[in-house]
ModelCIF file with pLDDT and N, C-alpha, C, O atoms, coordinates in Angstrom:
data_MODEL
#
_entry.id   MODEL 
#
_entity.id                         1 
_entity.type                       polymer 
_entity.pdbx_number_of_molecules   1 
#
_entity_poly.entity_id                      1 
_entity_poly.type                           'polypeptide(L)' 
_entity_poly.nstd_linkage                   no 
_entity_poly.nstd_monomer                   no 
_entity_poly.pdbx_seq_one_letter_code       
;(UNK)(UNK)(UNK)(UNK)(UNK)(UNK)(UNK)(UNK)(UNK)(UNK)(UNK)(UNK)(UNK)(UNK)(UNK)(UNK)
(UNK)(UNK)(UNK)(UNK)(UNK)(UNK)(UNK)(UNK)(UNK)(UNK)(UNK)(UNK)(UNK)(UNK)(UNK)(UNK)
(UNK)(UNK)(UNK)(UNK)(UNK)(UNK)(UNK)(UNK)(UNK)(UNK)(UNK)(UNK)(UNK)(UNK)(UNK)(UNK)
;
_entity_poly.pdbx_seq_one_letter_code_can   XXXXXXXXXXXXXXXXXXXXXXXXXXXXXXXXXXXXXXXXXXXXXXXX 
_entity_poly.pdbx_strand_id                 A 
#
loop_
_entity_poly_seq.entity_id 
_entity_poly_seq.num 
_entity_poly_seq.mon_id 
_entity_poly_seq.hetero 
1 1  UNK n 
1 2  UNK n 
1 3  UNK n 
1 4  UNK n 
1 5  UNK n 
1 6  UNK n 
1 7  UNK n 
1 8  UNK n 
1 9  UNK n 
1 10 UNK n 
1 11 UNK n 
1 12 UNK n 
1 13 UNK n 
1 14 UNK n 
1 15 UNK n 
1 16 UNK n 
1 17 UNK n 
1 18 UNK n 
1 19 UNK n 
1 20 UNK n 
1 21 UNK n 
1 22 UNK n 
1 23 UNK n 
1 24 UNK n 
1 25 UNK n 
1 26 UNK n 
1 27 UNK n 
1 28 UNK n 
1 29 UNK n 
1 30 UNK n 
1 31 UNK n 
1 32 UNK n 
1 33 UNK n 
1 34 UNK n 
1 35 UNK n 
1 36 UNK n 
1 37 UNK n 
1 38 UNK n 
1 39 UNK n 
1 40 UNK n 
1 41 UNK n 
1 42 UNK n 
1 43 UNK n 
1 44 UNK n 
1 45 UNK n 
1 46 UNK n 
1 47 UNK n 
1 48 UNK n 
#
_struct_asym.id          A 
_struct_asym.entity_id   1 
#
loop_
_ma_qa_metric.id 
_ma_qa_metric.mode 
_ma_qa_metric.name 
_ma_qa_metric.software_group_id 
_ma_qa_metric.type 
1 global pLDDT . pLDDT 
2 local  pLDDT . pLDDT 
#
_ma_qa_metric_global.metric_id      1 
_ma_qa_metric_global.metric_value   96.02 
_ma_qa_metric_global.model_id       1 
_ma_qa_metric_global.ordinal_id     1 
#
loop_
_ma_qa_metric_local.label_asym_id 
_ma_qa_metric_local.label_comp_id 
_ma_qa_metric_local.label_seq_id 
_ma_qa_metric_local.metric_id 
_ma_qa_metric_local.metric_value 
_ma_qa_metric_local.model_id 
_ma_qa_metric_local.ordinal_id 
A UNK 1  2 98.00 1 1  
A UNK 2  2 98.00 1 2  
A UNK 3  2 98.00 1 3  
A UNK 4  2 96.00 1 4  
A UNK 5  2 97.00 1 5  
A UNK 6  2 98.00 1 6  
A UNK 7  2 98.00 1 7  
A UNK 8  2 98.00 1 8  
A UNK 9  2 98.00 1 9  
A UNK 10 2 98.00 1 10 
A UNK 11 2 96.00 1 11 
A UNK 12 2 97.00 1 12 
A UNK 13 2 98.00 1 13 
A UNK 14 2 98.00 1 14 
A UNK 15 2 98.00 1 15 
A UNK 16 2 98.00 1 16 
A UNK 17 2 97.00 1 17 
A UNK 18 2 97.00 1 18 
A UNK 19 2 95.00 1 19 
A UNK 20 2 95.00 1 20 
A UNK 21 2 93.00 1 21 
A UNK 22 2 88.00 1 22 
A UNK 23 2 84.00 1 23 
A UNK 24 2 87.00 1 24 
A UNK 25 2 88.00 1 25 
A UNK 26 2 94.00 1 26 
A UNK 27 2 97.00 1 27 
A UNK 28 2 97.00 1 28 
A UNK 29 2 98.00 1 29 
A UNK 30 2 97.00 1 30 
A UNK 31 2 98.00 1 31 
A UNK 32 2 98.00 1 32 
A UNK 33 2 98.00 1 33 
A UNK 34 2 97.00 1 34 
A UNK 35 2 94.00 1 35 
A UNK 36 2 97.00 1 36 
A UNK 37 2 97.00 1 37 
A UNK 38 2 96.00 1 38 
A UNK 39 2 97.00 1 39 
A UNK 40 2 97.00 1 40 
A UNK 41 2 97.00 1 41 
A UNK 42 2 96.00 1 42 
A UNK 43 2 97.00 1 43 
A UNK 44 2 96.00 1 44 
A UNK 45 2 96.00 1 45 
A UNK 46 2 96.00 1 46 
A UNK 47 2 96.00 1 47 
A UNK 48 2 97.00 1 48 
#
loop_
_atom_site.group_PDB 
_atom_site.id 
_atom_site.type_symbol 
_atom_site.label_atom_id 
_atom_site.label_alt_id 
_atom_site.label_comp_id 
_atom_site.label_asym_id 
_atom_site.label_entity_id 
_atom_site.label_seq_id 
_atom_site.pdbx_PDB_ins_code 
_atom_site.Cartn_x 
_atom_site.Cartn_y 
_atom_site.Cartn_z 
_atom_site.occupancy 
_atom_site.B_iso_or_equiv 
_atom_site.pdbx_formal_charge 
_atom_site.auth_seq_id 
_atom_site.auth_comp_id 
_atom_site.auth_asym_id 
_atom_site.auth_atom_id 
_atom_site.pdbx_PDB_model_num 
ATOM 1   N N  . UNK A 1 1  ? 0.019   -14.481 -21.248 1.00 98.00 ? 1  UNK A N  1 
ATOM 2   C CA . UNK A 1 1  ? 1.035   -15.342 -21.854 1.00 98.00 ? 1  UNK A CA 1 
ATOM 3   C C  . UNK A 1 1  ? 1.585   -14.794 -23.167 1.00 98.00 ? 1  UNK A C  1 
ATOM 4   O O  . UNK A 1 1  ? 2.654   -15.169 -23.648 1.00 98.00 ? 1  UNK A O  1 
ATOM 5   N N  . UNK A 1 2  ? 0.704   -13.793 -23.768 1.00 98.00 ? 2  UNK A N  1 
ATOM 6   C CA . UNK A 1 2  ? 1.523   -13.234 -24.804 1.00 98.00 ? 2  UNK A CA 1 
ATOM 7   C C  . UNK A 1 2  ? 1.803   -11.419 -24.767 1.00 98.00 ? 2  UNK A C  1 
ATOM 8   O O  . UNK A 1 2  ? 1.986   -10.617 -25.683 1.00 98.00 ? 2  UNK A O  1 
ATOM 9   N N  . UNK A 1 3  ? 1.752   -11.297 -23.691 1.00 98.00 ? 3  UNK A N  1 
ATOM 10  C CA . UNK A 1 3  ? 2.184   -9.988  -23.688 1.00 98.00 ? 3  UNK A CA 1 
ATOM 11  C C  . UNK A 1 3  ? 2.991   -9.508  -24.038 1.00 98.00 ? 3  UNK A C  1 
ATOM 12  O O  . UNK A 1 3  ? 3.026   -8.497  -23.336 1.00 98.00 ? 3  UNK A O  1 
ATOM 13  N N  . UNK A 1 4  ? 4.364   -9.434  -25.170 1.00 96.00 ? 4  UNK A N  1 
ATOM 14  C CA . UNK A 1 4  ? 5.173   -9.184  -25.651 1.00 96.00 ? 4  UNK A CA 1 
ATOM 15  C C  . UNK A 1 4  ? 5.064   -9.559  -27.173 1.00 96.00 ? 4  UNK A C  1 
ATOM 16  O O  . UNK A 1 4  ? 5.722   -9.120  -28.116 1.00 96.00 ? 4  UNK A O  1 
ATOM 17  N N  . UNK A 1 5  ? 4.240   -10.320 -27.160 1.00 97.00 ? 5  UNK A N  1 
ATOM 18  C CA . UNK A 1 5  ? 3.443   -10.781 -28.539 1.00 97.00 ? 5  UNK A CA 1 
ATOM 19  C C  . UNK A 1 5  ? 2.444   -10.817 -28.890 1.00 97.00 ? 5  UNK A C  1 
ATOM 20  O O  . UNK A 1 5  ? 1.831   -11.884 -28.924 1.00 97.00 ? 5  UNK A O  1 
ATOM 21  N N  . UNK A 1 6  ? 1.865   -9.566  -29.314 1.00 98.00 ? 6  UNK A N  1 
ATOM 22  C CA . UNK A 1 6  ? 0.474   -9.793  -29.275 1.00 98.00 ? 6  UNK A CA 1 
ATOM 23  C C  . UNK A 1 6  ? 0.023   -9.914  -31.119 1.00 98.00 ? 6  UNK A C  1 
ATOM 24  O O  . UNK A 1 6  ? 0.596   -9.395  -32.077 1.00 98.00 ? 6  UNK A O  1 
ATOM 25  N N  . UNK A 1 7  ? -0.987  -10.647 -31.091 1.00 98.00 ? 7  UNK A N  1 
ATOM 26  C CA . UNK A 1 7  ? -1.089  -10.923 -32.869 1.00 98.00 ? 7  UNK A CA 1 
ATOM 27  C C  . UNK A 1 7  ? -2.211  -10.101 -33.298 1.00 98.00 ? 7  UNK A C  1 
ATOM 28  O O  . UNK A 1 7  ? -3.330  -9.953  -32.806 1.00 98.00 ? 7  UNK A O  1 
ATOM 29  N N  . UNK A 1 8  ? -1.538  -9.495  -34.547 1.00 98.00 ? 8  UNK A N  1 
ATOM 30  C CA . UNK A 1 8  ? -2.380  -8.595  -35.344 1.00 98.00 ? 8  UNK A CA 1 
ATOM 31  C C  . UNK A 1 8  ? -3.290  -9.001  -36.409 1.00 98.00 ? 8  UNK A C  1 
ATOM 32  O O  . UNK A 1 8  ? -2.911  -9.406  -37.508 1.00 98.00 ? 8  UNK A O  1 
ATOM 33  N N  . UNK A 1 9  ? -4.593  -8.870  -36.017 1.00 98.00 ? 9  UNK A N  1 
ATOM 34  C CA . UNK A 1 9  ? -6.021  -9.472  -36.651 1.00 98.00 ? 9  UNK A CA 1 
ATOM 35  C C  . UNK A 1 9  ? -6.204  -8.159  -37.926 1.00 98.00 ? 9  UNK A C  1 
ATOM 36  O O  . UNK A 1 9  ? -6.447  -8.351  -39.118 1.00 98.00 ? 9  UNK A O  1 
ATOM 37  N N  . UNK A 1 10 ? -6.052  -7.166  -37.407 1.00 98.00 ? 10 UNK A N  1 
ATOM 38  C CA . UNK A 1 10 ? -6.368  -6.349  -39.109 1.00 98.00 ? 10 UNK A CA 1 
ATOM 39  C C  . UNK A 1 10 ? -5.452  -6.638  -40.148 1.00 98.00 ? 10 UNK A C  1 
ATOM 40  O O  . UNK A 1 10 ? -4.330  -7.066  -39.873 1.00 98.00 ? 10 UNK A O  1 
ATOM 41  N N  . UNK A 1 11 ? -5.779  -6.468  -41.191 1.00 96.00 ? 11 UNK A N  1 
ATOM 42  C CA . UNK A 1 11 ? -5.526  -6.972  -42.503 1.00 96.00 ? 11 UNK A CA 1 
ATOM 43  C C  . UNK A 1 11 ? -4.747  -6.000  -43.075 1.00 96.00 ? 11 UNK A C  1 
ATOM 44  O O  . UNK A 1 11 ? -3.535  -6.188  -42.975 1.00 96.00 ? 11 UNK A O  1 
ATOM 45  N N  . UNK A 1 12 ? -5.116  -5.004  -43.653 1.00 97.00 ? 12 UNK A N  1 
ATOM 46  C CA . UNK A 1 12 ? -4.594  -3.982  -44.537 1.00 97.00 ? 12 UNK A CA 1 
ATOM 47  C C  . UNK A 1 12 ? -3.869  -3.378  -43.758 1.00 97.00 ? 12 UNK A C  1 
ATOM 48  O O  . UNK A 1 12 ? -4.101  -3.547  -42.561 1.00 97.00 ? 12 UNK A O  1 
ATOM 49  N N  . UNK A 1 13 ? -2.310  -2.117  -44.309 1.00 98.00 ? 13 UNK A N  1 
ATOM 50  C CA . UNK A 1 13 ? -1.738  -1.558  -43.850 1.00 98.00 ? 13 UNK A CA 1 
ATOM 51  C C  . UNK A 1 13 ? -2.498  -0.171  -43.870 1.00 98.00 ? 13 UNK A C  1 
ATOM 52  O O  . UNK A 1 13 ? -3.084  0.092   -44.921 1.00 98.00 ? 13 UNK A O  1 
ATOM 53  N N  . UNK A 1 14 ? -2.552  0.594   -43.015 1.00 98.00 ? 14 UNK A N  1 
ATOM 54  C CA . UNK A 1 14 ? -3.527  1.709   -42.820 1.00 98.00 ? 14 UNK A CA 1 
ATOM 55  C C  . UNK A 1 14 ? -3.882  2.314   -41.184 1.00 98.00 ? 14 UNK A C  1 
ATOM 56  O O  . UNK A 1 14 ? -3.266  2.654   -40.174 1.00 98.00 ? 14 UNK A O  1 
ATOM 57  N N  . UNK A 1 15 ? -5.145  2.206   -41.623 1.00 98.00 ? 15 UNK A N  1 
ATOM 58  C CA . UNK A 1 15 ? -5.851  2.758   -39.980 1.00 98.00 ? 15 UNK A CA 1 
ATOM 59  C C  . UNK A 1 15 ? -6.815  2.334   -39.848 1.00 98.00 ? 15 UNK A C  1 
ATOM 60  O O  . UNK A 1 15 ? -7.685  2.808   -40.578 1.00 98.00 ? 15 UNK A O  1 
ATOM 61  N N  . UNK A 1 16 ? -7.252  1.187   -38.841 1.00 98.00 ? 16 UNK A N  1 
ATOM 62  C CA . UNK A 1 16 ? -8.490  1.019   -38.321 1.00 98.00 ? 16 UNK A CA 1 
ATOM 63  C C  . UNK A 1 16 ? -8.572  1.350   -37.296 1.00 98.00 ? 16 UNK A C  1 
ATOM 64  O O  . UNK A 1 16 ? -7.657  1.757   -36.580 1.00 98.00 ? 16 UNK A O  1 
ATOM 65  N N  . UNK A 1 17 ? -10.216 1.183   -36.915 1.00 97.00 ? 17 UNK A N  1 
ATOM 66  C CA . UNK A 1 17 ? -10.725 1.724   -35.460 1.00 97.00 ? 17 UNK A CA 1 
ATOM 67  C C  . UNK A 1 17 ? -11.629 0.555   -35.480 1.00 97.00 ? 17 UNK A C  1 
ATOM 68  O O  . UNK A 1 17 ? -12.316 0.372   -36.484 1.00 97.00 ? 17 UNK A O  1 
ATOM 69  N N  . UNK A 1 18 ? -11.699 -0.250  -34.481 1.00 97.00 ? 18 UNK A N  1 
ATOM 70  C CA . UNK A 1 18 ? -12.652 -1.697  -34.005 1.00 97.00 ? 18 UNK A CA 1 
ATOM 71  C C  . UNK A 1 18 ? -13.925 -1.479  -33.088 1.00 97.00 ? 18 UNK A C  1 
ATOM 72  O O  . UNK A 1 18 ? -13.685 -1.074  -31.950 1.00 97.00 ? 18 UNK A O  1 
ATOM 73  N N  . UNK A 1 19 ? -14.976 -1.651  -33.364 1.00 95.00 ? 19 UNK A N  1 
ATOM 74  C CA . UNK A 1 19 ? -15.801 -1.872  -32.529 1.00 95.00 ? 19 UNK A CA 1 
ATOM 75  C C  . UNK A 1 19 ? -16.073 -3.551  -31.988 1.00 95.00 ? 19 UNK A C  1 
ATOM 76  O O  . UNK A 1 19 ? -15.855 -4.210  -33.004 1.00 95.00 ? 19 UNK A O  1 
ATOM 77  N N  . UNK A 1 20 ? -16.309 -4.160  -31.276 1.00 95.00 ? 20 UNK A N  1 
ATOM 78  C CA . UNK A 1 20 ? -16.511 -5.479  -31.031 1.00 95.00 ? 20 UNK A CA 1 
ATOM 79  C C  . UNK A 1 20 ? -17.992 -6.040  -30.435 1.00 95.00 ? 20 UNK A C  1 
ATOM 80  O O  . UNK A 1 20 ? -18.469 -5.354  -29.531 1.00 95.00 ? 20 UNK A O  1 
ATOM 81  N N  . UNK A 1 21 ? -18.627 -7.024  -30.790 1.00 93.00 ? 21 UNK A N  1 
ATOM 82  C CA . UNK A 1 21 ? -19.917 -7.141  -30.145 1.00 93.00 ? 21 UNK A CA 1 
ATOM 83  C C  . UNK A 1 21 ? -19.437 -7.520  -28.734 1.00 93.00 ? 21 UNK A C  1 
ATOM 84  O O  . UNK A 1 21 ? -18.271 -7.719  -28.393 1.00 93.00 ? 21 UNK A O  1 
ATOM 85  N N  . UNK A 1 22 ? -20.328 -7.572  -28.125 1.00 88.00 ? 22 UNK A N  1 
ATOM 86  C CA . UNK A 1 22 ? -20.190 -7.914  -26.583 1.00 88.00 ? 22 UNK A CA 1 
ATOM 87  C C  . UNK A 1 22 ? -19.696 -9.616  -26.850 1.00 88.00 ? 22 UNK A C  1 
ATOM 88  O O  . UNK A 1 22 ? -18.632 -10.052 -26.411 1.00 88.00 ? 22 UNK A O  1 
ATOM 89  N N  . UNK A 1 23 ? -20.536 -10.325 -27.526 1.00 84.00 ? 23 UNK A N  1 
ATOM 90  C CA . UNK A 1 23 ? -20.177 -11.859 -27.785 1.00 84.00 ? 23 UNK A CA 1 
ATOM 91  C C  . UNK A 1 23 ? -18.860 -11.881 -27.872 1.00 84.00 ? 23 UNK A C  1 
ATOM 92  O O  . UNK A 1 23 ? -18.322 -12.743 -27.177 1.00 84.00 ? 23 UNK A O  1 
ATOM 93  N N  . UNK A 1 24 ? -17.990 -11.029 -28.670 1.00 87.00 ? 24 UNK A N  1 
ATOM 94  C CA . UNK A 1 24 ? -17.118 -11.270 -29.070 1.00 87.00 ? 24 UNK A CA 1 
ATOM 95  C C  . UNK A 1 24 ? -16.937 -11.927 -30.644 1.00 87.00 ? 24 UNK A C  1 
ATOM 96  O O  . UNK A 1 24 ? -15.973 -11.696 -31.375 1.00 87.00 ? 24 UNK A O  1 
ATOM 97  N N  . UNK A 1 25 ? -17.751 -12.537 -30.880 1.00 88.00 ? 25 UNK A N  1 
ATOM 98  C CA . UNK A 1 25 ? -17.952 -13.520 -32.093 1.00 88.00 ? 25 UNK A CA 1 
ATOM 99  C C  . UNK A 1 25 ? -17.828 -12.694 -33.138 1.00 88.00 ? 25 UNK A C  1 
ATOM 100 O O  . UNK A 1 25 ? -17.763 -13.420 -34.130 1.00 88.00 ? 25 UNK A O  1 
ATOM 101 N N  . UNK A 1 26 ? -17.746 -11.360 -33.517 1.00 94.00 ? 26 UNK A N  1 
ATOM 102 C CA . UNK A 1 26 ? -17.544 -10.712 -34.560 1.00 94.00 ? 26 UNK A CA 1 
ATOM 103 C C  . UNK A 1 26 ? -17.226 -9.094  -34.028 1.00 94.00 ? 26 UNK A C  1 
ATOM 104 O O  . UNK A 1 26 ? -17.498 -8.667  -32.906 1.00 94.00 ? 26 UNK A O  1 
ATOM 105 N N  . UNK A 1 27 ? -16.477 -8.198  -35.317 1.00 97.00 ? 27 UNK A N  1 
ATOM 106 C CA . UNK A 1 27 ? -16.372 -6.696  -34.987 1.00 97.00 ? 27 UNK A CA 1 
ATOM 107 C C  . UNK A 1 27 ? -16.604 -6.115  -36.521 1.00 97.00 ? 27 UNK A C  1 
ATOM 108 O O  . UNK A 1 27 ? -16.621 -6.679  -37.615 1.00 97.00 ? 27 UNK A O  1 
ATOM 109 N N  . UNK A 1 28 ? -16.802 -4.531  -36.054 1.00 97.00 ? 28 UNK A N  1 
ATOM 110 C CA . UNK A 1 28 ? -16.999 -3.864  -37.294 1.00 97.00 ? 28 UNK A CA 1 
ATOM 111 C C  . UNK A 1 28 ? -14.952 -3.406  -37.450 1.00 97.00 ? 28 UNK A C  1 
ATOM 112 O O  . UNK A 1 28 ? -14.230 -3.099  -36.502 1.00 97.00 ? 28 UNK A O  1 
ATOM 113 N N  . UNK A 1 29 ? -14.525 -3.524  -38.944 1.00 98.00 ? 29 UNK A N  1 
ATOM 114 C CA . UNK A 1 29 ? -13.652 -2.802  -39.115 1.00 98.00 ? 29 UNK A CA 1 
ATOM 115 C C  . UNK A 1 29 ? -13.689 -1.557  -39.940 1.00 98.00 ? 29 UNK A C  1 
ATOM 116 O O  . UNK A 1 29 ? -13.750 -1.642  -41.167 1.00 98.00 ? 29 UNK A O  1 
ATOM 117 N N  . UNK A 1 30 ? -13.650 -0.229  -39.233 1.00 97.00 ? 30 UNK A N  1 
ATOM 118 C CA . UNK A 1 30 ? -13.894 0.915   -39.811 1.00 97.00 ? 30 UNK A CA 1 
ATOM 119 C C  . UNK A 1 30 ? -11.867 0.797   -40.453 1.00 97.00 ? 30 UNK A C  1 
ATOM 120 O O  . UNK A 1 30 ? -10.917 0.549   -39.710 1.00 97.00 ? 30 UNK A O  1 
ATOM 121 N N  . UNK A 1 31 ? -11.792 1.082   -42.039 1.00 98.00 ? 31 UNK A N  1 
ATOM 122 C CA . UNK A 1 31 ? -10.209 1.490   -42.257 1.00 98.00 ? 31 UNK A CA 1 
ATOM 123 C C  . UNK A 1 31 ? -9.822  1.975   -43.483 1.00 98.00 ? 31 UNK A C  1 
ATOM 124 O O  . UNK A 1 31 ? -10.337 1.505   -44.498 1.00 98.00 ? 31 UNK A O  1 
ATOM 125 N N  . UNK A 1 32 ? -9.089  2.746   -43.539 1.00 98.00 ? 32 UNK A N  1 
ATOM 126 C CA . UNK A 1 32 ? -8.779  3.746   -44.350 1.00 98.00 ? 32 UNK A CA 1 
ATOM 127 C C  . UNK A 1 32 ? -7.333  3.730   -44.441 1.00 98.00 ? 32 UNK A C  1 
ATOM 128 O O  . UNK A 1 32 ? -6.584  3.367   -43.534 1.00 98.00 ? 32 UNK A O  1 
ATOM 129 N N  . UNK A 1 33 ? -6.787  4.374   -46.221 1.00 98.00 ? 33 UNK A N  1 
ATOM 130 C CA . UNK A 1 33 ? -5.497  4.412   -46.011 1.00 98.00 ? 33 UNK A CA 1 
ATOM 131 C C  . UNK A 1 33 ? -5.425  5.307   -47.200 1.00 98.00 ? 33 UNK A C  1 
ATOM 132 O O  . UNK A 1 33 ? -6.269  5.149   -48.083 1.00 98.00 ? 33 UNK A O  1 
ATOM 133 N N  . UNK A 1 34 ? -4.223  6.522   -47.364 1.00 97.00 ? 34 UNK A N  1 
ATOM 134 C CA . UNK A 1 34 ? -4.336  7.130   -48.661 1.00 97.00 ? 34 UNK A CA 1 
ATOM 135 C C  . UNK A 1 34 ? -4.886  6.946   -49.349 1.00 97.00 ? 34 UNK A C  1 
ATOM 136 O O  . UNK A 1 34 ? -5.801  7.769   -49.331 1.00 97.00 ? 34 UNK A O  1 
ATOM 137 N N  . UNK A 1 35 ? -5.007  6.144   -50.286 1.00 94.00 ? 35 UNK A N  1 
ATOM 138 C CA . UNK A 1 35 ? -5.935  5.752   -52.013 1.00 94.00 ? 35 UNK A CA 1 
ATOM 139 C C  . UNK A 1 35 ? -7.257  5.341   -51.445 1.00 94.00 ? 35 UNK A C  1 
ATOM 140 O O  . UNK A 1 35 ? -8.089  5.097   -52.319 1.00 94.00 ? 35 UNK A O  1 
ATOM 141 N N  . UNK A 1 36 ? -7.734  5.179   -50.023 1.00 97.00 ? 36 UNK A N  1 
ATOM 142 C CA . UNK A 1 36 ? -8.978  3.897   -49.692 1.00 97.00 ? 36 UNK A CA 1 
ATOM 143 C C  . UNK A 1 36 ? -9.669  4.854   -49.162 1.00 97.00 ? 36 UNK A C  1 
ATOM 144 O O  . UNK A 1 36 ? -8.984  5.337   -48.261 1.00 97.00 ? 36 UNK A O  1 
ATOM 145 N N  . UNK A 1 37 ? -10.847 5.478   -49.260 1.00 97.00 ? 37 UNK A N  1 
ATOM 146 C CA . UNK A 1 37 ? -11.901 6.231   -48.851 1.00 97.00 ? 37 UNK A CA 1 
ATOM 147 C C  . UNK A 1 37 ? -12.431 5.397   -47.658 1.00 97.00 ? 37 UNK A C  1 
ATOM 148 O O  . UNK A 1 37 ? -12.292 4.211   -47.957 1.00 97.00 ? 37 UNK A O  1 
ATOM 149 N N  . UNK A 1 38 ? -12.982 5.531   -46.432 1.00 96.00 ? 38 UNK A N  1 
ATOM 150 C CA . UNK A 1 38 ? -13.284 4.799   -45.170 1.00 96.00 ? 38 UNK A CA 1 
ATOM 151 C C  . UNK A 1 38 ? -14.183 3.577   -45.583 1.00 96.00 ? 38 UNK A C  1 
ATOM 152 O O  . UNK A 1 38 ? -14.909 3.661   -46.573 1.00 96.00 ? 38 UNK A O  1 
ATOM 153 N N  . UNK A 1 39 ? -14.139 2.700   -44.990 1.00 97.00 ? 39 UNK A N  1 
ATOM 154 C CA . UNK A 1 39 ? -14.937 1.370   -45.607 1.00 97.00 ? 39 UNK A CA 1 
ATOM 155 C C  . UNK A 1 39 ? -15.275 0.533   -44.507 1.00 97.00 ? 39 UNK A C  1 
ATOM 156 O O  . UNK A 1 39 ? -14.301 0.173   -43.846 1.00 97.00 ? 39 UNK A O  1 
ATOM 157 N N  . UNK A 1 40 ? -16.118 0.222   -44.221 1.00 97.00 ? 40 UNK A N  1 
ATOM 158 C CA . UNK A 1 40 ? -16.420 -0.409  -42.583 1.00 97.00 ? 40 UNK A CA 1 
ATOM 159 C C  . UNK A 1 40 ? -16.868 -1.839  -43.229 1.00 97.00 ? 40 UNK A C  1 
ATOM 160 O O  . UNK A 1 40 ? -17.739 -1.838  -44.099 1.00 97.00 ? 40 UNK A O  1 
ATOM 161 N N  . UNK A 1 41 ? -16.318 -2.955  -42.833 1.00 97.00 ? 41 UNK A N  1 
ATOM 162 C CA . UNK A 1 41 ? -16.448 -4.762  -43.040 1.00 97.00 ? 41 UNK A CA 1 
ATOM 163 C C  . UNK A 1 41 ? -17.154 -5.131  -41.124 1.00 97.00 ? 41 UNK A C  1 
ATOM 164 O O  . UNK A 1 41 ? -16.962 -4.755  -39.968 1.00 97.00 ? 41 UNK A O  1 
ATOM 165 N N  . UNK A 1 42 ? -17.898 -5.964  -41.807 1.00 96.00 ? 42 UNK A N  1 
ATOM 166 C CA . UNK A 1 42 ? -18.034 -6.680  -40.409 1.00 96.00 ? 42 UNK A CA 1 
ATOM 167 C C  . UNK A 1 42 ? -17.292 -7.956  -40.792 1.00 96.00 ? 42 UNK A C  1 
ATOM 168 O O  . UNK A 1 42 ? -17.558 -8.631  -41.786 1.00 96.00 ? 42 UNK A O  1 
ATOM 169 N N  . UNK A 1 43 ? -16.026 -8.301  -39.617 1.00 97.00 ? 43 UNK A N  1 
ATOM 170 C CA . UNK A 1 43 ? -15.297 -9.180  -39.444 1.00 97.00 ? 43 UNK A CA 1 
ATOM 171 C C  . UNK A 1 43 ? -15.292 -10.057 -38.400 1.00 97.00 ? 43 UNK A C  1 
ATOM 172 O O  . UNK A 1 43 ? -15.906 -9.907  -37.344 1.00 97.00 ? 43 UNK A O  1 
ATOM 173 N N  . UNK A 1 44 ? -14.325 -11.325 -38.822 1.00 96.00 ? 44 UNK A N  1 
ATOM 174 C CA . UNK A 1 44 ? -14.111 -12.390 -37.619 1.00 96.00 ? 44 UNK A CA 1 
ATOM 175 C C  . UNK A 1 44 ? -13.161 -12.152 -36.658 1.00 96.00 ? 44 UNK A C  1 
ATOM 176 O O  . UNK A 1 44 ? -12.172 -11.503 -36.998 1.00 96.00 ? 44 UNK A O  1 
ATOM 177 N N  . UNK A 1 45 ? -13.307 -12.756 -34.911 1.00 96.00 ? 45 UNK A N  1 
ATOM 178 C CA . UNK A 1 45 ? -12.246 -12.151 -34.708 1.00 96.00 ? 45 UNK A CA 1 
ATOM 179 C C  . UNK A 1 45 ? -10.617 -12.200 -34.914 1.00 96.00 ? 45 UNK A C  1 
ATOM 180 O O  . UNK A 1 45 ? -9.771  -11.653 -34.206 1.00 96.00 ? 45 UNK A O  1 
ATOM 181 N N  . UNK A 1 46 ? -10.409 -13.038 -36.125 1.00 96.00 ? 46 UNK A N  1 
ATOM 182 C CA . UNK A 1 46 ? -9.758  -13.478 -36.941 1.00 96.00 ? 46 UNK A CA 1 
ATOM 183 C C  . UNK A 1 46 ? -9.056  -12.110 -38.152 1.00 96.00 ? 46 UNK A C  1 
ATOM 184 O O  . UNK A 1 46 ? -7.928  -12.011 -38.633 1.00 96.00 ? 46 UNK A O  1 
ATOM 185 N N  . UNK A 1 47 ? -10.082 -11.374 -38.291 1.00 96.00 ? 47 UNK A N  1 
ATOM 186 C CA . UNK A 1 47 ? -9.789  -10.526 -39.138 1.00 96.00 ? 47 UNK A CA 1 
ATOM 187 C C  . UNK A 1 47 ? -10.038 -10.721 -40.192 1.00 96.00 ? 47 UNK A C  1 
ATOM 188 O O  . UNK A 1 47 ? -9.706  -9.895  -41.042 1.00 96.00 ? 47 UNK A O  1 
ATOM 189 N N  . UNK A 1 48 ? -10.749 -11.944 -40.558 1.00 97.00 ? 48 UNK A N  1 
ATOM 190 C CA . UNK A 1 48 ? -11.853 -12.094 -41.993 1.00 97.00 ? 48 UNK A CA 1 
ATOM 191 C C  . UNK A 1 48 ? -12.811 -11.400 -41.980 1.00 97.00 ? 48 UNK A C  1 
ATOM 192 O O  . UNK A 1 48 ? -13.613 -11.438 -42.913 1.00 97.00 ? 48 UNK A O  1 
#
């Protein structure tokens, strides 16, 4: 139903790479951007 819209859960402008638990209930965000040395958050799948 939203395939032409899909909503973007990362936060910062940059580059992440997502891992996700199997639950789903949370992911690691590995992300980096010029000035930001790599920084991995465990997030909601919300993107908190």
């Amino acid at each position: 139903s939203t395939a032409d819209r899909p909503q973007r859960i990362s936060r910062e402008d940059g580059t992440h790479a997502a891992t996700f638990a199997k639950s789903g209930a949370f992911y690691l965000d590995a992300f980096s951007d010029p000035h930001t040395p790599p920084q991995v958050s465990l997030r909601k799948p919300d993107g908190s």
